[in-house]
PDB file of N, CA and C in Angstrom:
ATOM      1  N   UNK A   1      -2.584   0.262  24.118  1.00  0.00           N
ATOM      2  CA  UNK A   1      -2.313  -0.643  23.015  1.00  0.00           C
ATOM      3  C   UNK A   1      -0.850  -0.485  22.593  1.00  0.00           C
ATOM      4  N   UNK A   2      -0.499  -1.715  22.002  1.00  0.00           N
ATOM      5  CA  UNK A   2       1.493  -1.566  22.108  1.00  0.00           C
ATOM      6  C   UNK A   2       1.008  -1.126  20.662  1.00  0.00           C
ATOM      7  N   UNK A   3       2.172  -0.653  20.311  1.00  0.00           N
ATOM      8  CA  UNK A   3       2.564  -0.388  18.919  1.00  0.00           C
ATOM      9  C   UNK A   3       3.415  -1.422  18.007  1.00  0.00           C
ATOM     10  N   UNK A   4       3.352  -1.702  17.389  1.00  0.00           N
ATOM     11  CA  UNK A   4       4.024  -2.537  16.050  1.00  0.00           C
ATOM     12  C   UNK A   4       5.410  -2.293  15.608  1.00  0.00           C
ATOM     13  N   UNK A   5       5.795  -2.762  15.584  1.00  0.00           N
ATOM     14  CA  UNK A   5       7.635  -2.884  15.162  1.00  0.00           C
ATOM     15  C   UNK A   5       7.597  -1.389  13.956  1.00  0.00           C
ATOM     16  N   UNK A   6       6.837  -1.494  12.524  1.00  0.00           N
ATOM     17  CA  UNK A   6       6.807  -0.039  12.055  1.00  0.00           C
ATOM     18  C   UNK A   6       5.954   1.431  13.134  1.00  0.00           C
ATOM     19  N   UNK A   7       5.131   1.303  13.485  1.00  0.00           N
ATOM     20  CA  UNK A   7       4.417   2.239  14.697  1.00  0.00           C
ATOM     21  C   UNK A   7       5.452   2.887  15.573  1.00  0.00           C
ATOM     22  N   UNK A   8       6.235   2.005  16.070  1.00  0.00           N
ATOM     23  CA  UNK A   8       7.300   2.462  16.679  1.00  0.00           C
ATOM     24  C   UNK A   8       8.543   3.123  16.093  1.00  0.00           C
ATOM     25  N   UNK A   9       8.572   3.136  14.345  1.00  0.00           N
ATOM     26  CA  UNK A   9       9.496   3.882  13.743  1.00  0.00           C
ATOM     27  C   UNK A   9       8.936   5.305  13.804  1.00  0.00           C
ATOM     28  N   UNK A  10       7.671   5.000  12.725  1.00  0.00           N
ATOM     29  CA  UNK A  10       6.566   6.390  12.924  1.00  0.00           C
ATOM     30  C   UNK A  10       6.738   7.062  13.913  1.00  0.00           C
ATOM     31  N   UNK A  11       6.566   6.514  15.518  1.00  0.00           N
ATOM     32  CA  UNK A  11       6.537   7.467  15.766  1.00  0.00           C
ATOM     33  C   UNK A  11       8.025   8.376  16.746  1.00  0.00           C
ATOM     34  N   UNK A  12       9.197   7.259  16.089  1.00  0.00           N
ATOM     35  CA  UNK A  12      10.083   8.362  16.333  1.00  0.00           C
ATOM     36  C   UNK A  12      10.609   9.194  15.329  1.00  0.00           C
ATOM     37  N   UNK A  13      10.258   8.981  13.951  1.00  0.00           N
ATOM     38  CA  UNK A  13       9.987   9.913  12.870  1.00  0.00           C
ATOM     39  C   UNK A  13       9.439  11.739  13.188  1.00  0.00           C
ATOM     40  N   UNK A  14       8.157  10.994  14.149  1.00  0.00           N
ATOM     41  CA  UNK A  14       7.280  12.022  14.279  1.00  0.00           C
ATOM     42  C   UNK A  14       8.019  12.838  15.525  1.00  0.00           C
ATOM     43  N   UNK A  15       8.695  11.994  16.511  1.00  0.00           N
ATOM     44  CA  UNK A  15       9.267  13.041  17.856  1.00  0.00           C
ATOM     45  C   UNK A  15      10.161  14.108  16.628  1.00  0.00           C
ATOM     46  N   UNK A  16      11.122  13.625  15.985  1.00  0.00           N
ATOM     47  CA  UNK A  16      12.242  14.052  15.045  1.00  0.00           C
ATOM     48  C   UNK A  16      11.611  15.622  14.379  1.00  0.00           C
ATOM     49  N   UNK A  17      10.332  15.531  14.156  1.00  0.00           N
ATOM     50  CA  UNK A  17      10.063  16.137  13.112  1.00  0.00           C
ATOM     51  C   UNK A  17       9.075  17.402  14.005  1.00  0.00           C
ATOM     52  N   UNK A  18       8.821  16.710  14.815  1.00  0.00           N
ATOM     53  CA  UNK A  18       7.654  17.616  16.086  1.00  0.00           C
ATOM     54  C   UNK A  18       9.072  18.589  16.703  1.00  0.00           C
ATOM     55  N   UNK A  19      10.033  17.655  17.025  1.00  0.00           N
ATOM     56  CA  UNK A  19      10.995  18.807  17.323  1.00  0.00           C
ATOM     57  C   UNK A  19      11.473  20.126  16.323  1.00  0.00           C
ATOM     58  N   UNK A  20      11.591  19.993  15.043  1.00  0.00           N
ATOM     59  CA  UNK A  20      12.005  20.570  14.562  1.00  0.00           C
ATOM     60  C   UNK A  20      10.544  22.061  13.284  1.00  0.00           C
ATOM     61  N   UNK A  21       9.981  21.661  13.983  1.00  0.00           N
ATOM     62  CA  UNK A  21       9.038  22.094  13.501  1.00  0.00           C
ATOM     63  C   UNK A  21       8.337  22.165  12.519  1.00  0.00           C
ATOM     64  N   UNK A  22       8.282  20.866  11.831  1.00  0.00           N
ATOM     65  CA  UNK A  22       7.957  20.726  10.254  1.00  0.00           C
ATOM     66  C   UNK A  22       6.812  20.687  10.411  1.00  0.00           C
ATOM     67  N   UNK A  23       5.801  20.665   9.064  1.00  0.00           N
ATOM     68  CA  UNK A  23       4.869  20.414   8.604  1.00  0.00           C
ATOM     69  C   UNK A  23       4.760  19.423   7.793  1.00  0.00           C
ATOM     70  N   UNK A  24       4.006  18.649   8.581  1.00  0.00           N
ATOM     71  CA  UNK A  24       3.706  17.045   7.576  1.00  0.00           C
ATOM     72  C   UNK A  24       2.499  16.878   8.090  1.00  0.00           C
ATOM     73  N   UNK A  25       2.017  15.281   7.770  1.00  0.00           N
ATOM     74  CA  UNK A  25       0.957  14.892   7.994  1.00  0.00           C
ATOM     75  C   UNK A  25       0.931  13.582   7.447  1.00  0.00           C
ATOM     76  N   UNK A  26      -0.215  12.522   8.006  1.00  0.00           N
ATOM     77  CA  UNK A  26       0.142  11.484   7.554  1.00  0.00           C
ATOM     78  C   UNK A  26      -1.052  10.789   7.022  1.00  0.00           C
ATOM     79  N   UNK A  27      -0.946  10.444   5.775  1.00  0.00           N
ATOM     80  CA  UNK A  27      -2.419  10.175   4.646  1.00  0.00           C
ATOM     81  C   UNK A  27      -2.546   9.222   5.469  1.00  0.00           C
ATOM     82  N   UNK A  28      -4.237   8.320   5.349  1.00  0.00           N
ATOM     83  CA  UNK A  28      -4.989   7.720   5.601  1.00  0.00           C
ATOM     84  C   UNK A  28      -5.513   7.418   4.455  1.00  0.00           C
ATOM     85  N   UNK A  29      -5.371   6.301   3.383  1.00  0.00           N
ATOM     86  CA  UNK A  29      -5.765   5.682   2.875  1.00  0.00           C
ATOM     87  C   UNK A  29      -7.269   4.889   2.800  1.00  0.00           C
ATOM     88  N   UNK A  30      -7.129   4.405   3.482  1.00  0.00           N
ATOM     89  CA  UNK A  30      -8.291   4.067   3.348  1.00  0.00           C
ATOM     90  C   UNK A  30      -9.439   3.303   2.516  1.00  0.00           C
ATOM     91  N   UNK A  31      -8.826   2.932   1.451  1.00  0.00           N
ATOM     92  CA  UNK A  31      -9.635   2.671   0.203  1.00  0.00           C
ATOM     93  C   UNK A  31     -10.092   3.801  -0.850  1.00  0.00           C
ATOM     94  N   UNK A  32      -9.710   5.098  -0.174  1.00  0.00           N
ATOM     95  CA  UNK A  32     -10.216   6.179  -0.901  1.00  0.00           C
ATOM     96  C   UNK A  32      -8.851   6.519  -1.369  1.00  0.00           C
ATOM     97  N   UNK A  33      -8.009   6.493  -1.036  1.00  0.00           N
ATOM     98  CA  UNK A  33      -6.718   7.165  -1.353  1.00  0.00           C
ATOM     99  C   UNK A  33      -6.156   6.553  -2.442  1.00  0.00           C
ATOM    100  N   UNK A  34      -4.636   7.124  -2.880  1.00  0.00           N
ATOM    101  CA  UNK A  34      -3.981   6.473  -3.837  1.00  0.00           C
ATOM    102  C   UNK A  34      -3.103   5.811  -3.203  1.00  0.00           C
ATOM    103  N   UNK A  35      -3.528   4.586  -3.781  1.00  0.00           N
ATOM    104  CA  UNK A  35      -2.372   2.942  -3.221  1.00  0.00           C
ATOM    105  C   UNK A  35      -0.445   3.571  -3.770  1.00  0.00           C
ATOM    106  N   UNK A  36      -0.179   3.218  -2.309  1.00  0.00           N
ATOM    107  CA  UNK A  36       1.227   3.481  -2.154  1.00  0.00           C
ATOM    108  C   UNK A  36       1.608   4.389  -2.260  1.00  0.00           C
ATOM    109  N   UNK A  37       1.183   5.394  -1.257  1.00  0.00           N
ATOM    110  CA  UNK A  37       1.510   6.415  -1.206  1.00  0.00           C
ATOM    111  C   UNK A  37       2.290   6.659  -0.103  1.00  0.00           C
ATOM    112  N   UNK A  38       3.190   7.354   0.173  1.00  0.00           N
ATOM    113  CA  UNK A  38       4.365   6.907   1.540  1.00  0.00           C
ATOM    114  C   UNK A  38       2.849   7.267   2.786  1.00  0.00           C
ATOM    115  N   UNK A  39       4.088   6.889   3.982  1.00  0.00           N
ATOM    116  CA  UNK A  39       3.325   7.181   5.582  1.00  0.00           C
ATOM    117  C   UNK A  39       3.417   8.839   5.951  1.00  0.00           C
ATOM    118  N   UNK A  40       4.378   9.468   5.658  1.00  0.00           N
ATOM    119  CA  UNK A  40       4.369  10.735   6.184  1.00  0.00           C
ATOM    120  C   UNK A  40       4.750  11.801   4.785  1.00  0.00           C
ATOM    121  N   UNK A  41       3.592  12.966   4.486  1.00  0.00           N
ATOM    122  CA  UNK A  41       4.082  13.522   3.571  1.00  0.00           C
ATOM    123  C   UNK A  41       4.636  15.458   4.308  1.00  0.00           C
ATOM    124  N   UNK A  42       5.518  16.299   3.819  1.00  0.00           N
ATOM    125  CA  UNK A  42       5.472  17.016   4.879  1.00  0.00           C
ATOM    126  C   UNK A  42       6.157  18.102   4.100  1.00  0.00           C
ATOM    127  N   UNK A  43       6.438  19.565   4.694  1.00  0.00           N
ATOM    128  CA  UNK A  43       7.213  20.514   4.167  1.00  0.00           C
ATOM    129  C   UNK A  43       8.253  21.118   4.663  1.00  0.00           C
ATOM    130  N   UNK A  44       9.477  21.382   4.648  1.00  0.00           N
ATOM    131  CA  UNK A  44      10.162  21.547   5.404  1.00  0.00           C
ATOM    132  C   UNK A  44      10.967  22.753   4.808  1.00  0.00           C
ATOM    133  N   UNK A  45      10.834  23.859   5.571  1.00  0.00           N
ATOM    134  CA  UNK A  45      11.929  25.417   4.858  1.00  0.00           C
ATOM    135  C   UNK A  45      11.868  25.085   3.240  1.00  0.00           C
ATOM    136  N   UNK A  46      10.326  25.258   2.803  1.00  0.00           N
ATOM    137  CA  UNK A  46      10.103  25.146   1.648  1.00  0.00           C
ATOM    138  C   UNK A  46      10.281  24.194   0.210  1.00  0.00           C
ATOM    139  N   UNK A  47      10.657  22.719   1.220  1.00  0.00           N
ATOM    140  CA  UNK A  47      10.985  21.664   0.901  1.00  0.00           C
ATOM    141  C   UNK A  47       9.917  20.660   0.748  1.00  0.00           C
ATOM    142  N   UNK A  48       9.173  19.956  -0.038  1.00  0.00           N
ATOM    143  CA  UNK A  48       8.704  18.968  -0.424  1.00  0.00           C
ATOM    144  C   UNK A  48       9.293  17.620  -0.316  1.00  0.00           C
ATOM    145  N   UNK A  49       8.956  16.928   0.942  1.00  0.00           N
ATOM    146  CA  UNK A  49       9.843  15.564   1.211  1.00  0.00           C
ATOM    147  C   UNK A  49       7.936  14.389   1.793  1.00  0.00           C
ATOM    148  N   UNK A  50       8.535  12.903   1.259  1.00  0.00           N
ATOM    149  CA  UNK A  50       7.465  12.041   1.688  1.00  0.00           C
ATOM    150  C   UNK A  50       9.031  11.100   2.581  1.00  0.00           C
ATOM    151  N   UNK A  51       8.360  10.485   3.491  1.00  0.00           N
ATOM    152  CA  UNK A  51       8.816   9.345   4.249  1.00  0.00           C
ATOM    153  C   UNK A  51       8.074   8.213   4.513  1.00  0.00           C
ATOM    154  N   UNK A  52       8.694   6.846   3.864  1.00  0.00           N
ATOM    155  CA  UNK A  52       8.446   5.472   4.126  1.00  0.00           C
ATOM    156  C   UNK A  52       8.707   4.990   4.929  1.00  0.00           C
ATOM    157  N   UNK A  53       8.078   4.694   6.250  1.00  0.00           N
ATOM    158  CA  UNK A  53       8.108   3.921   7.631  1.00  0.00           C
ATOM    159  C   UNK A  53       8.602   2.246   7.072  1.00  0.00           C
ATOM    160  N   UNK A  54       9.220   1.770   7.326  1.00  0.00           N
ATOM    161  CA  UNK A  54       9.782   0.268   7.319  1.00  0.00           C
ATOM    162  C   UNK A  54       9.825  -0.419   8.872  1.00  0.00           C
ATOM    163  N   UNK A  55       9.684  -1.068   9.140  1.00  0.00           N
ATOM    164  CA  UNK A  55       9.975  -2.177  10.810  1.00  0.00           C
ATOM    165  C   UNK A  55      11.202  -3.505   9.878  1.00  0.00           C
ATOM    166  N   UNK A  56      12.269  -3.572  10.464  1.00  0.00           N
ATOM    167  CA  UNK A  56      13.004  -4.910  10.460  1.00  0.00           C
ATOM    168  C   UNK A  56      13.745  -4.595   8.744  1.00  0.00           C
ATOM    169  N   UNK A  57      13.643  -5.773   8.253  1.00  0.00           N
ATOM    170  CA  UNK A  57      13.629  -5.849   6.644  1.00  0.00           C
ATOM    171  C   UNK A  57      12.688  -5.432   5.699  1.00  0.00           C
ATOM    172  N   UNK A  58      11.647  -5.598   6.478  1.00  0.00           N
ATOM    173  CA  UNK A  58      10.213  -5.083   5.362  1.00  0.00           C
ATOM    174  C   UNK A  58      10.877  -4.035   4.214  1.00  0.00           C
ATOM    175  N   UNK A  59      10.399  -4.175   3.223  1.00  0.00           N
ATOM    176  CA  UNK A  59      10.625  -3.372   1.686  1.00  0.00           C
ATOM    177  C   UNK A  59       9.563  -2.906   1.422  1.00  0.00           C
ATOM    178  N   UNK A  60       9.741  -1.947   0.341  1.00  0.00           N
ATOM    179  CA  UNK A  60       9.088  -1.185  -0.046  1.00  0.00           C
ATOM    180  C   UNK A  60       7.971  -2.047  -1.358  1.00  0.00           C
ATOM    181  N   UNK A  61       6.932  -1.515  -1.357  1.00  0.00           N
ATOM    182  CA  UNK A  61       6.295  -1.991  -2.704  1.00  0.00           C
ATOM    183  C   UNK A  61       6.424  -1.124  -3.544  1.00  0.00           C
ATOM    184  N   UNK A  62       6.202  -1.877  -5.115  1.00  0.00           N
ATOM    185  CA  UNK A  62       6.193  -1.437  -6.451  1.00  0.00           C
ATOM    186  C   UNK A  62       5.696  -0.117  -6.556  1.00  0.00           C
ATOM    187  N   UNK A  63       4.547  -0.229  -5.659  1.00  0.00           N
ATOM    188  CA  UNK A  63       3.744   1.041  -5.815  1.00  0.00           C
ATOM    189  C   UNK A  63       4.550   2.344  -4.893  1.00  0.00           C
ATOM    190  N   UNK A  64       4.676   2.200  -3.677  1.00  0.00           N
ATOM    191  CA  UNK A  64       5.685   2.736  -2.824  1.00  0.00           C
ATOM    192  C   UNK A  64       6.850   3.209  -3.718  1.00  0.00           C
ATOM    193  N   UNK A  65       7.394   2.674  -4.199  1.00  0.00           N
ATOM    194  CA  UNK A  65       8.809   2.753  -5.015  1.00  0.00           C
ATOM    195  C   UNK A  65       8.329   3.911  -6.404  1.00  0.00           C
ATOM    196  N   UNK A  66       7.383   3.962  -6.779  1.00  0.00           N
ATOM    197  CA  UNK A  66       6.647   4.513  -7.451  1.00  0.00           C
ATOM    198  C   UNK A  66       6.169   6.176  -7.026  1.00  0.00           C
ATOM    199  N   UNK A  67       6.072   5.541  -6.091  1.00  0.00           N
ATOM    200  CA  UNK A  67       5.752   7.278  -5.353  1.00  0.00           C
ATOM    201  C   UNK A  67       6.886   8.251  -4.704  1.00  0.00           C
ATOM    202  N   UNK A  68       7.828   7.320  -4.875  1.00  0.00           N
ATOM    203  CA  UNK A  68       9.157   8.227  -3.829  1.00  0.00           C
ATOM    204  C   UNK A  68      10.013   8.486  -5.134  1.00  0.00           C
ATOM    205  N   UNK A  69       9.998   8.160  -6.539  1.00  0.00           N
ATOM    206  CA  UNK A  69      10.489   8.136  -7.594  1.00  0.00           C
ATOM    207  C   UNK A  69       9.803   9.680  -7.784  1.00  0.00           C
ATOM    208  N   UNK A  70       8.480   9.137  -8.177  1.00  0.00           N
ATOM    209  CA  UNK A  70       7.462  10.649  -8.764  1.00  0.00           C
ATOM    210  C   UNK A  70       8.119  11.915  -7.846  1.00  0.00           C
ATOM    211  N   UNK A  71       8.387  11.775  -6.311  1.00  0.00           N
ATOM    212  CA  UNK A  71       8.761  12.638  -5.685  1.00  0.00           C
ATOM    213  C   UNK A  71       9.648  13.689  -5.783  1.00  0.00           C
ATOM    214  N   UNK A  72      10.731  12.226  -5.586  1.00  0.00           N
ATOM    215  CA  UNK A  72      11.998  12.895  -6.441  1.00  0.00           C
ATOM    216  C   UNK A  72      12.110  13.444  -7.840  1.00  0.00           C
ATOM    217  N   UNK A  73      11.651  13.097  -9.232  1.00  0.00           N
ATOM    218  CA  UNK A  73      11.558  13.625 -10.156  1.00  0.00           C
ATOM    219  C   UNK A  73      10.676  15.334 -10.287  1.00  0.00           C
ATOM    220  N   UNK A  74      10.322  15.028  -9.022  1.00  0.00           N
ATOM    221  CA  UNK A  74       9.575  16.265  -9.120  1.00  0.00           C
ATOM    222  C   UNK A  74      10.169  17.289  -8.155  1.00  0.00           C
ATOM    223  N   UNK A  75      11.619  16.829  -7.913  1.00  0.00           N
ATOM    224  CA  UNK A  75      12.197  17.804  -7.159  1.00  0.00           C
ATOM    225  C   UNK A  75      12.312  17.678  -5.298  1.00  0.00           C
ATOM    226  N   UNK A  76      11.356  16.921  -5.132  1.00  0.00           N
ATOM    227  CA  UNK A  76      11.129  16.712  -3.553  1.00  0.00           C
ATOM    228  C   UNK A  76      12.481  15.589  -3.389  1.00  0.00           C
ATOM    229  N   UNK A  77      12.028  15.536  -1.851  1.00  0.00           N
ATOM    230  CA  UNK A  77      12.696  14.751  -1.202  1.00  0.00           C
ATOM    231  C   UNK A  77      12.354  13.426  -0.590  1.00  0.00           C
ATOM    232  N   UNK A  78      12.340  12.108  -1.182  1.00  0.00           N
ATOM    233  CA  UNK A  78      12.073  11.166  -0.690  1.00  0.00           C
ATOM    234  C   UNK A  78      12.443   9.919   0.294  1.00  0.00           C
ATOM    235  N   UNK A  79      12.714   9.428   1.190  1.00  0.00           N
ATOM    236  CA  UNK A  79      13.596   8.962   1.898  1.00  0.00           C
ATOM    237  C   UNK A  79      12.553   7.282   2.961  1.00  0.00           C
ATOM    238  N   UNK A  80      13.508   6.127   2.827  1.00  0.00           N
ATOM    239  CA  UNK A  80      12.950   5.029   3.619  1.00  0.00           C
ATOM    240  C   UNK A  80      13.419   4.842   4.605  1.00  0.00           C
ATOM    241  N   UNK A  81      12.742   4.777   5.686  1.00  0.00           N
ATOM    242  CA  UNK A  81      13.256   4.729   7.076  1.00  0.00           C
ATOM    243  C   UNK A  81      13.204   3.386   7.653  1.00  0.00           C
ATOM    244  N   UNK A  82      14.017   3.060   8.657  1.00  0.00           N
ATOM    245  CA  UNK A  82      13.677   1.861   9.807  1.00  0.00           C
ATOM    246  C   UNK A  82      14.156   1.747  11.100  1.00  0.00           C
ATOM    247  N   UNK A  83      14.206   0.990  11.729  1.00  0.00           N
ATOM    248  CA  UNK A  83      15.319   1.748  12.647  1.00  0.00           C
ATOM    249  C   UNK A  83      16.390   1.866  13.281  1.00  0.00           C
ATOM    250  N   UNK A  84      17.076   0.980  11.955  1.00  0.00           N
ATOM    251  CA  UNK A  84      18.502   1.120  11.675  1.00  0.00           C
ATOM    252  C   UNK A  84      19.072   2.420  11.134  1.00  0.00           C
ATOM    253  N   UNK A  85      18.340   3.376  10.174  1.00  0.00           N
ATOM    254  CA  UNK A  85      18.850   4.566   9.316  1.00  0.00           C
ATOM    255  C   UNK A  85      17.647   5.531  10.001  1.00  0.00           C
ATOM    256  N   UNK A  86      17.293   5.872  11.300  1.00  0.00           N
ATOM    257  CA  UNK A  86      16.141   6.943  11.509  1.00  0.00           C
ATOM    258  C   UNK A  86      17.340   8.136  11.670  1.00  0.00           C
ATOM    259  N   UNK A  87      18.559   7.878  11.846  1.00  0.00           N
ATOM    260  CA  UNK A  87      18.804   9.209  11.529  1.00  0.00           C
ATOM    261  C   UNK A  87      18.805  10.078  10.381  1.00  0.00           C
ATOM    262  N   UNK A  88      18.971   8.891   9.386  1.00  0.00           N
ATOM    263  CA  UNK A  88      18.453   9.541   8.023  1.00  0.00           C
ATOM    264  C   UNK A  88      17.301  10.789   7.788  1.00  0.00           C
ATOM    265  N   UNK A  89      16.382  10.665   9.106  1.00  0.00           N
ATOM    266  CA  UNK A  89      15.431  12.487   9.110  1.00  0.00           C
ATOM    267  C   UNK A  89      16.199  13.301   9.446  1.00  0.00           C
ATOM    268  N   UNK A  90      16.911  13.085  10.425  1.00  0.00           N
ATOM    269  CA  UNK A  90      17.798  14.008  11.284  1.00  0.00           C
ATOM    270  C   UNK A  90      18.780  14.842   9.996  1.00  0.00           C
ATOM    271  N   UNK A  91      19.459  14.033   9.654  1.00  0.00           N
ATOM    272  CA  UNK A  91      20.270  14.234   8.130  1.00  0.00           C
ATOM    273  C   UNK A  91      19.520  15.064   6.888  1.00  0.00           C
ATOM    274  N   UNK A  92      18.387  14.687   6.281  1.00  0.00           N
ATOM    275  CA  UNK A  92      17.799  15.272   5.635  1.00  0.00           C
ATOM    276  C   UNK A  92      17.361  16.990   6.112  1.00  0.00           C
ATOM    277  N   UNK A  93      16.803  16.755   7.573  1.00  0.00           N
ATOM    278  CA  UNK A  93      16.284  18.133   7.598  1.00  0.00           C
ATOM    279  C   UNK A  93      17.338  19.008   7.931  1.00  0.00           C
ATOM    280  N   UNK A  94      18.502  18.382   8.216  1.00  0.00           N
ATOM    281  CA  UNK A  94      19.899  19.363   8.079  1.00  0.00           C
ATOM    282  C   UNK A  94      19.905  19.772   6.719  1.00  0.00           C
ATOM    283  N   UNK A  95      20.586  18.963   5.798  1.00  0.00           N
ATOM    284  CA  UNK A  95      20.608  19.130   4.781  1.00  0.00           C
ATOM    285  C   UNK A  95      19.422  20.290   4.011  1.00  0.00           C
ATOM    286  N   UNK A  96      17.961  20.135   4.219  1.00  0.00           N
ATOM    287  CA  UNK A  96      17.031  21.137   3.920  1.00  0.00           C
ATOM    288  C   UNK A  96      16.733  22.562   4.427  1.00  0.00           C
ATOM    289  N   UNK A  97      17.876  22.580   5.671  1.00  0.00           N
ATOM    290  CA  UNK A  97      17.745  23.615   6.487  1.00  0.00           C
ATOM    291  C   UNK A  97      18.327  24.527   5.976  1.00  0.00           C
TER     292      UNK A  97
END
C-alpha cells in the first residue's frame, strides 16, 4: 500500500529519530483519545518534545495549535514538520543533545 503525501513525512521523521535513538511513539486516537493531539509524542536526553506531520500546505488545526502551545508552556518542545523543514528534527535533536 503507497503511503500518502503526510505518511511519507512520518515516516522520514521516524528514520530521523530511529537513528538517533529517541523514544517516542505515536498516539492513535481513535475516538478514544484527545482531539488534536500531535502525530509523534517522544523523549529525547530528557527532553519532552511532540511533532506535527504536515504533507504540502496542509495547516495545523485549532486544536493541534492548542496542543503544541500546552507543550511548550510546559517546557517541552514542540515543532511542525513537512517536507520542506524535516530537517527541523535533525536541528532540534541537536539542539536537545
Amino acid at each position: 500500500m503507497a503511503l500518502t503525501p503526510e505518511g511519507k513525512v512520518k515516516a522520514k521523521v521516524r528514520r530521523i529519530l530511529d537513528a538517533h535513538g529517541v523514544y517516542y511513539f505515536m498516539p492513535a486516537t481513535g475516538g478514544y483519545g484527545r482531539s488534536g493531539i500531535l502525530d509523534i509524542i517522544g523523549c529525547y536526553n530528557e527532553h519532552f518534545f511532540g511533532i506535527e506531520c504536515k504533507a504540502g500546505k496542509g495547516t495545523t488545526t485549532m486544536l493541534q495549535e492548542r496542543e503544541l502551545q500546552k507543550i511548550r508552556d510546559a517546557g517541552g518542545r514542540a515543532i511542525v514538520v513537512n517536507e520542506n523543514n524535516i530537517e527541523d528534527v535533525q536541528r532540534m535533536l541537536q539542539e536537545l543533545g
